[in-house]
C-alpha atoms as a PDB file:
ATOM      1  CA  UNK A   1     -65.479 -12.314  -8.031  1.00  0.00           C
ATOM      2  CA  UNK A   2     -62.529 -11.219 -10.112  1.00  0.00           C
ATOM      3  CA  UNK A   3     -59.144 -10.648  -8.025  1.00  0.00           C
ATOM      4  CA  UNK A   4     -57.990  -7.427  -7.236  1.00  0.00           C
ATOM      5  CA  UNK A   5     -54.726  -6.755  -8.779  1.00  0.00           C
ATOM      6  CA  UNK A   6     -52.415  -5.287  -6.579  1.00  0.00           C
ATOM      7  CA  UNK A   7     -50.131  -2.126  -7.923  1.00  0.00           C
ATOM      8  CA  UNK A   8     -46.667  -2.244  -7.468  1.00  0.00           C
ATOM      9  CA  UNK A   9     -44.744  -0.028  -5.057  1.00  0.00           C
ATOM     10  CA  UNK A  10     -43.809   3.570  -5.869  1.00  0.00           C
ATOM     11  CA  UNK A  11     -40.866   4.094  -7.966  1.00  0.00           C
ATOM     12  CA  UNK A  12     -39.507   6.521  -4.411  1.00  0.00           C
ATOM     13  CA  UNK A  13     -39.916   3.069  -2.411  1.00  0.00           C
ATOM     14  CA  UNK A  14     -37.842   0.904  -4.910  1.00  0.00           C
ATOM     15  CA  UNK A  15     -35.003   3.805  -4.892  1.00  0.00           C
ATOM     16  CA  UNK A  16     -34.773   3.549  -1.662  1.00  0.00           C
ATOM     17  CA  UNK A  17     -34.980   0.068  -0.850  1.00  0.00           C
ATOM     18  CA  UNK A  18     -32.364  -0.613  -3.872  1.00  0.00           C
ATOM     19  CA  UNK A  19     -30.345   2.079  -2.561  1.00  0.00           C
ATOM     20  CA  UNK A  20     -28.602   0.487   0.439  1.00  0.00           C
ATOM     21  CA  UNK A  21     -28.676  -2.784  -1.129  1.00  0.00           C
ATOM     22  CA  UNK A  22     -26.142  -0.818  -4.076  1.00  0.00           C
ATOM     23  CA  UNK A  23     -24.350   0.933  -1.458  1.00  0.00           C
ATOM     24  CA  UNK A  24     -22.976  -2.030  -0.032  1.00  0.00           C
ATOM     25  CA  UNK A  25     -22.895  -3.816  -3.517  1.00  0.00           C
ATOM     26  CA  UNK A  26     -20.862  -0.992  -5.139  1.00  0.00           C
ATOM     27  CA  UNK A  27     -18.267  -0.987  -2.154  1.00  0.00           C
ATOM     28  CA  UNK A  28     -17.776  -4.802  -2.164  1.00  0.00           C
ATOM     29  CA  UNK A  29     -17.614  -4.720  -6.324  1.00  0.00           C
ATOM     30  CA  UNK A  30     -16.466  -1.684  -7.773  1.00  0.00           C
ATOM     31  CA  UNK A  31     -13.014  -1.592  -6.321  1.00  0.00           C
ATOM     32  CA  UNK A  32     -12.466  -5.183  -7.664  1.00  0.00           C
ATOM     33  CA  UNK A  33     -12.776  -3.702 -11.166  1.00  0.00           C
ATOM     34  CA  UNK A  34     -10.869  -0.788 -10.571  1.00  0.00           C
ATOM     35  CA  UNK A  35      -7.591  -1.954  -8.341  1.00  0.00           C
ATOM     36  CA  UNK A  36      -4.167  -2.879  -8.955  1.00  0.00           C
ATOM     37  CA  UNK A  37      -3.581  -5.817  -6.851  1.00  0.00           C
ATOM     38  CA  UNK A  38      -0.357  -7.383  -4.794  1.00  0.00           C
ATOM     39  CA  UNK A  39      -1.709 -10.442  -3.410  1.00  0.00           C
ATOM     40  CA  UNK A  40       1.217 -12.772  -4.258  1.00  0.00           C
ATOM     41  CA  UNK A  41      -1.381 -15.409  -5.803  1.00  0.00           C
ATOM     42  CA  UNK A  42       1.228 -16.660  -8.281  1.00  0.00           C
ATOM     43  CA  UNK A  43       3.849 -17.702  -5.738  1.00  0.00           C
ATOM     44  CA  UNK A  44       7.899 -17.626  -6.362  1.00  0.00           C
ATOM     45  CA  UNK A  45      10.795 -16.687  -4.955  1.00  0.00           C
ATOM     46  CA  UNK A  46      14.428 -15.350  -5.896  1.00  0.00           C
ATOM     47  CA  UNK A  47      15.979 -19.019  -6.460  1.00  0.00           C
ATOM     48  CA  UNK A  48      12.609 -20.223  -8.485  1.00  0.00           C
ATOM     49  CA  UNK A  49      10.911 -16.892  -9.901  1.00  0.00           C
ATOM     50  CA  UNK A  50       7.665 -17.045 -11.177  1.00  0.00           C
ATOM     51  CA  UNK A  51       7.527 -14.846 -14.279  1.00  0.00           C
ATOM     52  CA  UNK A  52       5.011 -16.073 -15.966  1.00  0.00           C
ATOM     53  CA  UNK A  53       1.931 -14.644 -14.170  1.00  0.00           C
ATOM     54  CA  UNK A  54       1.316 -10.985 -13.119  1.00  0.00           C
ATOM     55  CA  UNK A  55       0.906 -11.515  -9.620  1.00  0.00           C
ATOM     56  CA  UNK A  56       3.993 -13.796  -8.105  1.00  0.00           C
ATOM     57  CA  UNK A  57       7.552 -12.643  -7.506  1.00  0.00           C
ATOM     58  CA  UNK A  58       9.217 -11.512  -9.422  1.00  0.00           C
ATOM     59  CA  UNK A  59       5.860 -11.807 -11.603  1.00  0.00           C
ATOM     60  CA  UNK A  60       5.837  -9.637 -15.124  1.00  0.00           C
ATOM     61  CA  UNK A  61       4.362  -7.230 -16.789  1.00  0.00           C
ATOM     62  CA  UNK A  62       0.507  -6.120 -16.652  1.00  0.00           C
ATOM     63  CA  UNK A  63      -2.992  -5.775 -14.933  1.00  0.00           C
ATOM     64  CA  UNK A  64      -1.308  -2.093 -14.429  1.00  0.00           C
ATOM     65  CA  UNK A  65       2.154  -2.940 -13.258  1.00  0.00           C
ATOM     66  CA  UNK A  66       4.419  -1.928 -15.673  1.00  0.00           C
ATOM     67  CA  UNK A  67       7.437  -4.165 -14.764  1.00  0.00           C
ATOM     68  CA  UNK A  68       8.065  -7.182 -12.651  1.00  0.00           C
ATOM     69  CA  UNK A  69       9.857  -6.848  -8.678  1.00  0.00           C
ATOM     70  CA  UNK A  70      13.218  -5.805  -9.320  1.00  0.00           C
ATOM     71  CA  UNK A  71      15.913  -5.968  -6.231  1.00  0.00           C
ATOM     72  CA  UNK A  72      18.189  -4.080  -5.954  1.00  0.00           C
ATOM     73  CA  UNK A  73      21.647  -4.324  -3.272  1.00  0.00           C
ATOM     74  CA  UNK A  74      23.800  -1.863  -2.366  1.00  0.00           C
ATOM     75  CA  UNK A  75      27.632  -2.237  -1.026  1.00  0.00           C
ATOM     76  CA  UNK A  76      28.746  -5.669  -1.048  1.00  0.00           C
ATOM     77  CA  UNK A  77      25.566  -6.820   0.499  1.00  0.00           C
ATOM     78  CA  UNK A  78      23.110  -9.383  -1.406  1.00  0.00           C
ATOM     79  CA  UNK A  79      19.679 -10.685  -1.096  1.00  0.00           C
ATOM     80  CA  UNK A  80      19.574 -13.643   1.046  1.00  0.00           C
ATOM     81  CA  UNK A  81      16.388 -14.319   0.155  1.00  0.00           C
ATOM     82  CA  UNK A  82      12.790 -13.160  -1.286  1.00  0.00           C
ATOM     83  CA  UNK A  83      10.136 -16.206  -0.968  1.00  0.00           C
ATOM     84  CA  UNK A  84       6.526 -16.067  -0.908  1.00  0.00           C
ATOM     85  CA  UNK A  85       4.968 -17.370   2.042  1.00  0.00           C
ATOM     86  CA  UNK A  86       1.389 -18.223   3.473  1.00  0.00           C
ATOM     87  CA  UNK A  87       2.735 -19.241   6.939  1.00  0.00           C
ATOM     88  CA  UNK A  88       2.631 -17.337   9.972  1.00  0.00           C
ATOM     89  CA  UNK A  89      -0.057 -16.352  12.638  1.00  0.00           C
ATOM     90  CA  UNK A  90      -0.381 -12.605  11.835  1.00  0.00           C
ATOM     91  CA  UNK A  91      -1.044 -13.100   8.150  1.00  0.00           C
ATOM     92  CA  UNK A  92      -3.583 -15.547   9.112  1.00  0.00           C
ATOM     93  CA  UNK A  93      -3.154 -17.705   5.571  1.00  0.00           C
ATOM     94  CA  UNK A  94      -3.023 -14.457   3.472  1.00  0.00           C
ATOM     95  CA  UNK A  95       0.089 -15.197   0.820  1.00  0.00           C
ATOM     96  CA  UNK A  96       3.232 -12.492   1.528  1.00  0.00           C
ATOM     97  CA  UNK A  97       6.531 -11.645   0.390  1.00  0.00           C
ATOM     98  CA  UNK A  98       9.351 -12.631   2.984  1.00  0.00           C
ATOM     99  CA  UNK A  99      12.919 -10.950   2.031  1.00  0.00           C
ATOM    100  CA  UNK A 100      15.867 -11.405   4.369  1.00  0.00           C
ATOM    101  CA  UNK A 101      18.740  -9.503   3.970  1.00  0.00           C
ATOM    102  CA  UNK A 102      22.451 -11.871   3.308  1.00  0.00           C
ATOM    103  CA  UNK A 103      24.321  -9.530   6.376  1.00  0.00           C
ATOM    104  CA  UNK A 104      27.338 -10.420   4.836  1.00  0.00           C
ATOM    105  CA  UNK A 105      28.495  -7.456   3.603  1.00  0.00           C
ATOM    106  CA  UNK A 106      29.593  -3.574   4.561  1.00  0.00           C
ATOM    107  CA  UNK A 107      27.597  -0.485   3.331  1.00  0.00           C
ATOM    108  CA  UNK A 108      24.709  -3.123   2.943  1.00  0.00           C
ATOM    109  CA  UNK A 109      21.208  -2.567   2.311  1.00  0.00           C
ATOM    110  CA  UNK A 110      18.058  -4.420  -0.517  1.00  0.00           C
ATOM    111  CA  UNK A 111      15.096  -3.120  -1.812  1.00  0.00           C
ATOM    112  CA  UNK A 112      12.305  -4.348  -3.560  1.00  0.00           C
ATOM    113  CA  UNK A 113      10.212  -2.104  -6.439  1.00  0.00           C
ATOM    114  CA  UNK A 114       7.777  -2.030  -9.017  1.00  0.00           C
ATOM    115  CA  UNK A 115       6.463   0.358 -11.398  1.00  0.00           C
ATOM    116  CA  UNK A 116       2.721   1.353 -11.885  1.00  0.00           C
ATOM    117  CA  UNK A 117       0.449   3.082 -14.038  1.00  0.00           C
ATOM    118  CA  UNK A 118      -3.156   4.167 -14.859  1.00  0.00           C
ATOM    119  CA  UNK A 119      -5.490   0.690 -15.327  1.00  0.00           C
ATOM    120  CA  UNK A 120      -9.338   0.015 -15.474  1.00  0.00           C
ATOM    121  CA  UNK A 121     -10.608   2.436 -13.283  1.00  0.00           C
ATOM    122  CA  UNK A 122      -7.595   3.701 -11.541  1.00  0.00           C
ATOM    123  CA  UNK A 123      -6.456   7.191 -12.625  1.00  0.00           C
ATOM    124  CA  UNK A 124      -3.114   7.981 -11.854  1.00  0.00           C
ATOM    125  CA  UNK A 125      -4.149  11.757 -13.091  1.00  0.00           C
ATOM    126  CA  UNK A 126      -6.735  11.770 -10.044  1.00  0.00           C
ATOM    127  CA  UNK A 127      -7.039  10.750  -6.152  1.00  0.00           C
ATOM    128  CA  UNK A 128      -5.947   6.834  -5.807  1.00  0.00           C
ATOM    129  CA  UNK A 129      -5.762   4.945  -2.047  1.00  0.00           C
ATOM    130  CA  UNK A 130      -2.472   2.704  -1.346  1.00  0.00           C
ATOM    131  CA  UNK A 131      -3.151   0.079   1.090  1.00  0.00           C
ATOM    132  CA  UNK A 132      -0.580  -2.666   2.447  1.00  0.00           C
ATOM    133  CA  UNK A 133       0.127  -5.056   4.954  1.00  0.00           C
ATOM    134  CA  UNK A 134       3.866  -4.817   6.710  1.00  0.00           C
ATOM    135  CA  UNK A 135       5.294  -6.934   9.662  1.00  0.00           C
ATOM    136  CA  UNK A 136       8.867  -7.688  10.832  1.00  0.00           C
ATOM    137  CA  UNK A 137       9.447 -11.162  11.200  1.00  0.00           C
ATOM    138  CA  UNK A 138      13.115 -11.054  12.919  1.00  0.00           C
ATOM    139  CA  UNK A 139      14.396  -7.216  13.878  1.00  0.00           C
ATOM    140  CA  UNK A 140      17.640  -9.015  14.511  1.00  0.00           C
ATOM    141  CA  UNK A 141      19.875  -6.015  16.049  1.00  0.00           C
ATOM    142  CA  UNK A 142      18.709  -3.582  13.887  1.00  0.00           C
ATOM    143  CA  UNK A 143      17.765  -1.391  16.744  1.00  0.00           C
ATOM    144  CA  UNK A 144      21.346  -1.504  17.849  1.00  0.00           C
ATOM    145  CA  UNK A 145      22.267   1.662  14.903  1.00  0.00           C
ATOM    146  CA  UNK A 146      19.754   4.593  14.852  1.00  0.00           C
ATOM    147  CA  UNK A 147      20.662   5.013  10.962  1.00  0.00           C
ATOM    148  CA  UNK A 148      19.261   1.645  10.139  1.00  0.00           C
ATOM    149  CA  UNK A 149      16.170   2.191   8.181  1.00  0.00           C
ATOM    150  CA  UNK A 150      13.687   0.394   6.817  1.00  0.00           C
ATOM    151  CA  UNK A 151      11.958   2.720   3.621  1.00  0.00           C
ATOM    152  CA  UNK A 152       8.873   2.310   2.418  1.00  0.00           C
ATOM    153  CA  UNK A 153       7.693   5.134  -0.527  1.00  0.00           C
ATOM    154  CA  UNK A 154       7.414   6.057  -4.414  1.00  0.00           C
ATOM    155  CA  UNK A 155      10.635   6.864  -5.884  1.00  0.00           C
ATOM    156  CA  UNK A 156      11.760   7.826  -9.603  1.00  0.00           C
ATOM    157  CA  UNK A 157      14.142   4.769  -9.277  1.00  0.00           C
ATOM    158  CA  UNK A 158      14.308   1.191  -7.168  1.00  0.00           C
ATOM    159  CA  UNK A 159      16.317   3.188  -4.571  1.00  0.00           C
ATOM    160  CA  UNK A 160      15.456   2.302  -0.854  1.00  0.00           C
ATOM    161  CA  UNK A 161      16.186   5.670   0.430  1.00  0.00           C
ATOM    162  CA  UNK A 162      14.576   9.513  -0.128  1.00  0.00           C
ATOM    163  CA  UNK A 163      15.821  11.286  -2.814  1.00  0.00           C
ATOM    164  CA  UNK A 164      14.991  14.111  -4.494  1.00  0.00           C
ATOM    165  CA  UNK A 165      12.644  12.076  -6.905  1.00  0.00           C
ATOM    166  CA  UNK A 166      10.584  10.629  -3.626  1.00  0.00           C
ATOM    167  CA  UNK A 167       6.843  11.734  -3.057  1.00  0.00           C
ATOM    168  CA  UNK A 168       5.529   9.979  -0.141  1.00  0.00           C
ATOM    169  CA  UNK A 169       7.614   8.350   2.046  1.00  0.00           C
ATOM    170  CA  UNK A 170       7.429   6.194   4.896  1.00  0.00           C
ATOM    171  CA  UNK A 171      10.433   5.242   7.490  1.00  0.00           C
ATOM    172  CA  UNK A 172      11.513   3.890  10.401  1.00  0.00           C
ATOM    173  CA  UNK A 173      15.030   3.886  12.267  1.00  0.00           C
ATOM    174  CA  UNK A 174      17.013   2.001  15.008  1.00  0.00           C
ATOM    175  CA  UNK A 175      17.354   3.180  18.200  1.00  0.00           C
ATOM    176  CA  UNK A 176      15.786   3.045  20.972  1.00  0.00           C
ATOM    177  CA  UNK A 177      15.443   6.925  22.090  1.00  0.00           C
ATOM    178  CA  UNK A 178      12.664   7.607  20.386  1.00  0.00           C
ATOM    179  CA  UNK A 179      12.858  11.672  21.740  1.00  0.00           C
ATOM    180  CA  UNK A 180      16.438  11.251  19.425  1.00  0.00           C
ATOM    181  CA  UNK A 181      16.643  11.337  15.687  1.00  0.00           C
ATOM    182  CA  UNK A 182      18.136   8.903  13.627  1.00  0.00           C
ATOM    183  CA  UNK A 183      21.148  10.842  13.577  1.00  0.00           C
ATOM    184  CA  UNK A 184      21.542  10.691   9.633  1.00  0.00           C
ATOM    185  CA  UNK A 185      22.046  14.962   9.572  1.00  0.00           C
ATOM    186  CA  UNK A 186      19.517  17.574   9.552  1.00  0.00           C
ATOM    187  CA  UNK A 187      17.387  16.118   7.017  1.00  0.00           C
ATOM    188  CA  UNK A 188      16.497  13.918   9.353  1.00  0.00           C
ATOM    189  CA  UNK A 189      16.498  15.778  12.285  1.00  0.00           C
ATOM    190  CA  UNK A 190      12.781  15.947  12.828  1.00  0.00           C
ATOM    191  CA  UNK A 191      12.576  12.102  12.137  1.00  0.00           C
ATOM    192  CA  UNK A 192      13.035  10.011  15.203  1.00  0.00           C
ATOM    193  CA  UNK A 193      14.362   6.188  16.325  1.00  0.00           C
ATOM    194  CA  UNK A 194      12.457   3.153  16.617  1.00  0.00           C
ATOM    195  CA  UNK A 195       9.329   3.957  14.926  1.00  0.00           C
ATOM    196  CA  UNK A 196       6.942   4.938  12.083  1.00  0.00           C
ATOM    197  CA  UNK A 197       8.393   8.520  10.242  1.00  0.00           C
ATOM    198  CA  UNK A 198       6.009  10.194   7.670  1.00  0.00           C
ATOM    199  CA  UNK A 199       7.843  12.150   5.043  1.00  0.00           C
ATOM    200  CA  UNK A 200       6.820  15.265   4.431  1.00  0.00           C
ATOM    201  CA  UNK A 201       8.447  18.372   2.116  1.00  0.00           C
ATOM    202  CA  UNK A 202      11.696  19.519   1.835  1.00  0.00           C
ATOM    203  CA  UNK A 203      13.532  18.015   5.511  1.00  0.00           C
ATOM    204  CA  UNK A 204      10.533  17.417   7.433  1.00  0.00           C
ATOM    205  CA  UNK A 205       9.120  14.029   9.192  1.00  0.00           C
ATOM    206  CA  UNK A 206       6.121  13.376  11.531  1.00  0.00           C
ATOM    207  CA  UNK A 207       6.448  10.472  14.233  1.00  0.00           C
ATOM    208  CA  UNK A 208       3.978   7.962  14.548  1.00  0.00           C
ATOM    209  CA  UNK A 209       5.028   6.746  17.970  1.00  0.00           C
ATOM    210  CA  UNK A 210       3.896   3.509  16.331  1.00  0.00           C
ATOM    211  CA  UNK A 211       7.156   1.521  17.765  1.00  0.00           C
ATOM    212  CA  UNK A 212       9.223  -0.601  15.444  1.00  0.00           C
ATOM    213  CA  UNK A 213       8.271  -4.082  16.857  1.00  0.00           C
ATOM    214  CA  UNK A 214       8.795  -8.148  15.654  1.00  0.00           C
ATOM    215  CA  UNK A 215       5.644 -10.228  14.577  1.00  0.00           C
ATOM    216  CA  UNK A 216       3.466  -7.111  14.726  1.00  0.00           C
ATOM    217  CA  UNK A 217       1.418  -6.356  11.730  1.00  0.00           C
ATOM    218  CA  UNK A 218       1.294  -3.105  10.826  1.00  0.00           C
ATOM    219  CA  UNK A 219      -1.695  -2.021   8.599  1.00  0.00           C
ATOM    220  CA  UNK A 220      -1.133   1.239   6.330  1.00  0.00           C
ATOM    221  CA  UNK A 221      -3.560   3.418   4.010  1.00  0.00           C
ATOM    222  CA  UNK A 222      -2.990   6.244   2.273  1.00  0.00           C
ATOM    223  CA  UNK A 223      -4.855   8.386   0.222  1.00  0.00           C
ATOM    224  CA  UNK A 224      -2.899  10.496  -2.373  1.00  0.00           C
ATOM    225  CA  UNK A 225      -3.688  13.252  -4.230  1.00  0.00           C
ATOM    226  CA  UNK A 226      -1.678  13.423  -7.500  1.00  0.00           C
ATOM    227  CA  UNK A 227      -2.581  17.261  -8.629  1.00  0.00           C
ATOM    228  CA  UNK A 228      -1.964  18.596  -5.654  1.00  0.00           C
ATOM    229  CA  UNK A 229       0.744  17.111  -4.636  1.00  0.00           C
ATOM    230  CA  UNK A 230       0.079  15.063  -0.557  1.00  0.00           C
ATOM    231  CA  UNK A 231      -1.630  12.834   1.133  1.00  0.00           C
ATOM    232  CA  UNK A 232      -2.795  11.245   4.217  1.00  0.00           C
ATOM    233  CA  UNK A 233      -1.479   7.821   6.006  1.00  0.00           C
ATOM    234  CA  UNK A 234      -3.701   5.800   8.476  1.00  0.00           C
ATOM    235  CA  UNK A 235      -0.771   3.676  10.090  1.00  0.00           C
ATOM    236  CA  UNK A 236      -2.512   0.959  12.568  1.00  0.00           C
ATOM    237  CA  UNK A 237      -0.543  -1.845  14.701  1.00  0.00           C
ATOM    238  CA  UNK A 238      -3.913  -3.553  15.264  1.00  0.00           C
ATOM    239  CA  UNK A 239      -4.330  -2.064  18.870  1.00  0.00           C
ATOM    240  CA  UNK A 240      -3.252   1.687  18.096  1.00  0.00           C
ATOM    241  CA  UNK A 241      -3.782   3.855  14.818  1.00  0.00           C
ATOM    242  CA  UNK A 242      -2.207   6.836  14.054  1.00  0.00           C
ATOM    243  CA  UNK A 243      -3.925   9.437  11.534  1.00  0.00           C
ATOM    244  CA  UNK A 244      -1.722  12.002   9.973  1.00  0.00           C
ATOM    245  CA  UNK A 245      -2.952  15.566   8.825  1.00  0.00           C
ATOM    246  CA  UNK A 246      -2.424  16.452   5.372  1.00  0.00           C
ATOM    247  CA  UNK A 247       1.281  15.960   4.290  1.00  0.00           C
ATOM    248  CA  UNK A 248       2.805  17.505   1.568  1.00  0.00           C
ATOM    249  CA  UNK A 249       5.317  15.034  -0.776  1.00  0.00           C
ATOM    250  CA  UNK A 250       8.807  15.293  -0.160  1.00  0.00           C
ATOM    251  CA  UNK A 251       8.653  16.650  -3.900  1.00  0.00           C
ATOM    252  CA  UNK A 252       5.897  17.309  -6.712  1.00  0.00           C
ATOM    253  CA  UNK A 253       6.573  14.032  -8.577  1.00  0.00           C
ATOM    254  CA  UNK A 254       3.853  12.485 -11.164  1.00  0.00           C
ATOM    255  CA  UNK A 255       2.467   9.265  -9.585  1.00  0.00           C
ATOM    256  CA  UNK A 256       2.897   5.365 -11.770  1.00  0.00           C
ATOM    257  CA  UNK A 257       6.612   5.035 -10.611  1.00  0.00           C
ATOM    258  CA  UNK A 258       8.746   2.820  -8.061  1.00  0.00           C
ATOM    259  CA  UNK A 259       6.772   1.667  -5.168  1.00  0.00           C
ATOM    260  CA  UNK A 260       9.488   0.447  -3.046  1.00  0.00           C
ATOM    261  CA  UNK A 261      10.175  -1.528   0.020  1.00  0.00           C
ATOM    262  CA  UNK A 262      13.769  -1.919   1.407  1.00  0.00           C
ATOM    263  CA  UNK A 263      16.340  -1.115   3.784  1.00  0.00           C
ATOM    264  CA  UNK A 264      20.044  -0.335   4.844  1.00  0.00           C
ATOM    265  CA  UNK A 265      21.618  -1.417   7.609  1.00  0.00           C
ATOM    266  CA  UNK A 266      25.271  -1.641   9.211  1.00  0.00           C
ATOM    267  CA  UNK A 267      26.890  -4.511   8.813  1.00  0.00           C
ATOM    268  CA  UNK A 268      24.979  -7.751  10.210  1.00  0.00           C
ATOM    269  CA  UNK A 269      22.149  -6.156  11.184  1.00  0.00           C
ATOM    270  CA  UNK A 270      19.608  -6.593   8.506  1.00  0.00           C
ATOM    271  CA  UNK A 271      15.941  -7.252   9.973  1.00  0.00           C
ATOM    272  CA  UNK A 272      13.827 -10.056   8.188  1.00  0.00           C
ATOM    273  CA  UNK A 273      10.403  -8.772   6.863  1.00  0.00           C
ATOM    274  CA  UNK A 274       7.136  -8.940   5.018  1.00  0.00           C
ATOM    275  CA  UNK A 275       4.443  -7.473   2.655  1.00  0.00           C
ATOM    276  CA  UNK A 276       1.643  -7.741   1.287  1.00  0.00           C
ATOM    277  CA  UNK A 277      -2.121  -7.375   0.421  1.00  0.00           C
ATOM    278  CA  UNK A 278      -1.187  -4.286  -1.449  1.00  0.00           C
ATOM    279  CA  UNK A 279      -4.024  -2.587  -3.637  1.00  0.00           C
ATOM    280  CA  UNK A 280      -3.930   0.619  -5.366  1.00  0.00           C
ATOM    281  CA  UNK A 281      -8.028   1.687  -5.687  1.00  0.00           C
ATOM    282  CA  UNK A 282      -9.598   5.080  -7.590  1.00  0.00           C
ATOM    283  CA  UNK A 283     -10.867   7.839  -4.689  1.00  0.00           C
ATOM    284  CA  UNK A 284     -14.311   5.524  -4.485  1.00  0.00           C
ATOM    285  CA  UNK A 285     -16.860   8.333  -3.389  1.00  0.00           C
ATOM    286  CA  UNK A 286     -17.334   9.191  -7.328  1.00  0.00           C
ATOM    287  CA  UNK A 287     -16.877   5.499  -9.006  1.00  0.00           C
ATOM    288  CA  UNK A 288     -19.683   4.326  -6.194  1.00  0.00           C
ATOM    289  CA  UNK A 289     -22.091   7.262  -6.621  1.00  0.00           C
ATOM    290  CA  UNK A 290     -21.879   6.372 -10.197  1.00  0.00           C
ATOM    291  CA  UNK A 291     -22.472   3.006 -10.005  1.00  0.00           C
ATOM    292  CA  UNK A 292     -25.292   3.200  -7.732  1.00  0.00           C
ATOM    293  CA  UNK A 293     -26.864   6.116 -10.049  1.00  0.00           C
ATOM    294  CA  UNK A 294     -26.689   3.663 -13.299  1.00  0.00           C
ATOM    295  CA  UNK A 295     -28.167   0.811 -11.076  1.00  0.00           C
ATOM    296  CA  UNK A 296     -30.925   2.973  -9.768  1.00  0.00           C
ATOM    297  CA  UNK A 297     -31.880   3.939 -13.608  1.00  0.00           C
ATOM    298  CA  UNK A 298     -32.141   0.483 -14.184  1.00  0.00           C
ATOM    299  CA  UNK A 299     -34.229   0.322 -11.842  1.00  0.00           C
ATOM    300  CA  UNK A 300     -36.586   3.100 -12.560  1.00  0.00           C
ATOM    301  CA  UNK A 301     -36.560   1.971 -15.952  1.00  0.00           C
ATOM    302  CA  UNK A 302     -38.053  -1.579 -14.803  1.00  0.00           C
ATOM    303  CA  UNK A 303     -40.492  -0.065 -12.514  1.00  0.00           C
ATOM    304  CA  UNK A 304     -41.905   2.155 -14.974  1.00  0.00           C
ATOM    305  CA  UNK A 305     -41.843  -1.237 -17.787  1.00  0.00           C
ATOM    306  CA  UNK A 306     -43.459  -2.999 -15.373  1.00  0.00           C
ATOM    307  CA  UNK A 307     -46.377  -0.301 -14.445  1.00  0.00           C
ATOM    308  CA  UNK A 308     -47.124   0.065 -17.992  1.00  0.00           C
ATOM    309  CA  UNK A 309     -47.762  -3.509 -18.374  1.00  0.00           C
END
């Protein structure tokens, strides 16, 4: 008796059963094309830089970045120290970027920046996601002065403060009234102390009430919209997360310049902390919807191979 040859599936069940497989593929691979990385892979530090990888302090050049970490002091403070670690419980082996501050100056304050630009898959002329890891690893008595600030944002320069050439921006302040300001005048006045501040336009700031804490690790996202100017920031502490509404940049600046991490501080109060796991991803609805469309041709195109054989 000859065998019955079985026919294959319908193309509809193959779609479907490839689909979630390619969901989950494209959202594990596609951003691994597409990102610009911080990862701190390379190692370093300010006494024995590594410059000749990408991804090290102070690193070079490339893979989208279009300089190497650059510090920057202010007053007649210095950098006591930028090092690349893996040690410590919250980053749970993941490789940061320690920097503790000399306090041995007046007027004192370091940052930390690099510049960006378009790469792979990652448009700097369309929606891009910012994520990064950020934990204090000694607030020292920075809490003691509500105008101590620790800045986080994209600037037109390696300046940790807002200027007029910031777009987002991302602060906290000593103090320990957090129903004060910071005190720093009334472009500040909506900003208050000992926590999380999200910039917004001209003078405005939303709390977080995410509270400026040692060995916490603070967890941000934010997805930016380049043409029309804001954004969003997820800001999580690993037991509470805060969601901002839509926020408007502090002003309409093109994306691709200084991310930058730093602070300023009175005299001998500097706060030790870290960074790290930062990536820079395309919006991924459209880059995965793509890639599982292509896949899924494939896929039809096999099927329908395969049938006519």
């Amino acid at each position: 008796m000859k065998a019955k040859t079985q026919s294959p599936p319908p193309v509809r069940f193959l779609s479907k059963l490839a689909l979630g497989a390619l969901i989950t593929a494209s959202s594990a691979c596609i951003p691994l094309q597409a990102q610009i990385i911080v990862d701190f892979a390379g190692g370093g530090s300010n006494t024995s830089p590594e410059t000749s990888v990408v991804d090290a302090f102070s690193g070079k050049a490339g893979l989208g970045w279009d300089t190497a970490w650059e510090t920057r002091t202010y007053g007649t403070g210095a950098l006591g120290s930028a090092q690349v670690l893996a040690t410590g419980a919250i980053w749970g082996g993941d490789n940061h970027l320690t920097v503790t501050p000399s306090n041995n100056g007046t007027s004192t304050g370091v940052s930390l920046a690099r510049s960006y630009e378009s790469f792979g898959l990652v448009s700097l002329n369309k929606p891009i996601t910012i994520s990064f890891q950020f934990a204090i690893d000694n607030l020292g008595t920075f809490l003691s002065t509500a105008s101590n600030e620790i800045f986080i944002g994209e600037n037109g320069t390696n300046s940790a403060n807002r200027t007029s050439g910031s777009s987002w921006v991302l602060q906290a302040f000593g103090g320990s009234n957090t129903n004060q300001s910071p005190g720093k005048g009334s472009a500040y006045s909506t900003a208050r102390q000992g926590q999380w501040n999200l910039g917004t336009s001209a003078n405005g700031f939303v709390p977080t009430g995410i509270l400026l804490q040692q060995n916490v690790m603070y967890t941000f996202t934010l997805d930016i919209n380049p043409t029309t100017y804001d954004y969003t920031v997820s800001l999580s502490n690993g037991i509470t997360t805060f969601q901002s509404g839509l926020l408007d940049f502090h002003s309409n600046q093109v994306l691709g310049r200084y991310i930058v991490f730093g602070e300023q501080y009175a005299t001998g109060q500097g706060a030790t902390y870290s960074f790290g796991n930062l990536s820079i991803i395309p919006e991924p609805t459209g880059i995965g919807l793509a890639a599982i469309g292509l896949t899924l041709l494939g896929t039809v195109g096999y099927r329908r191979r395969t049938s006519s054989r």
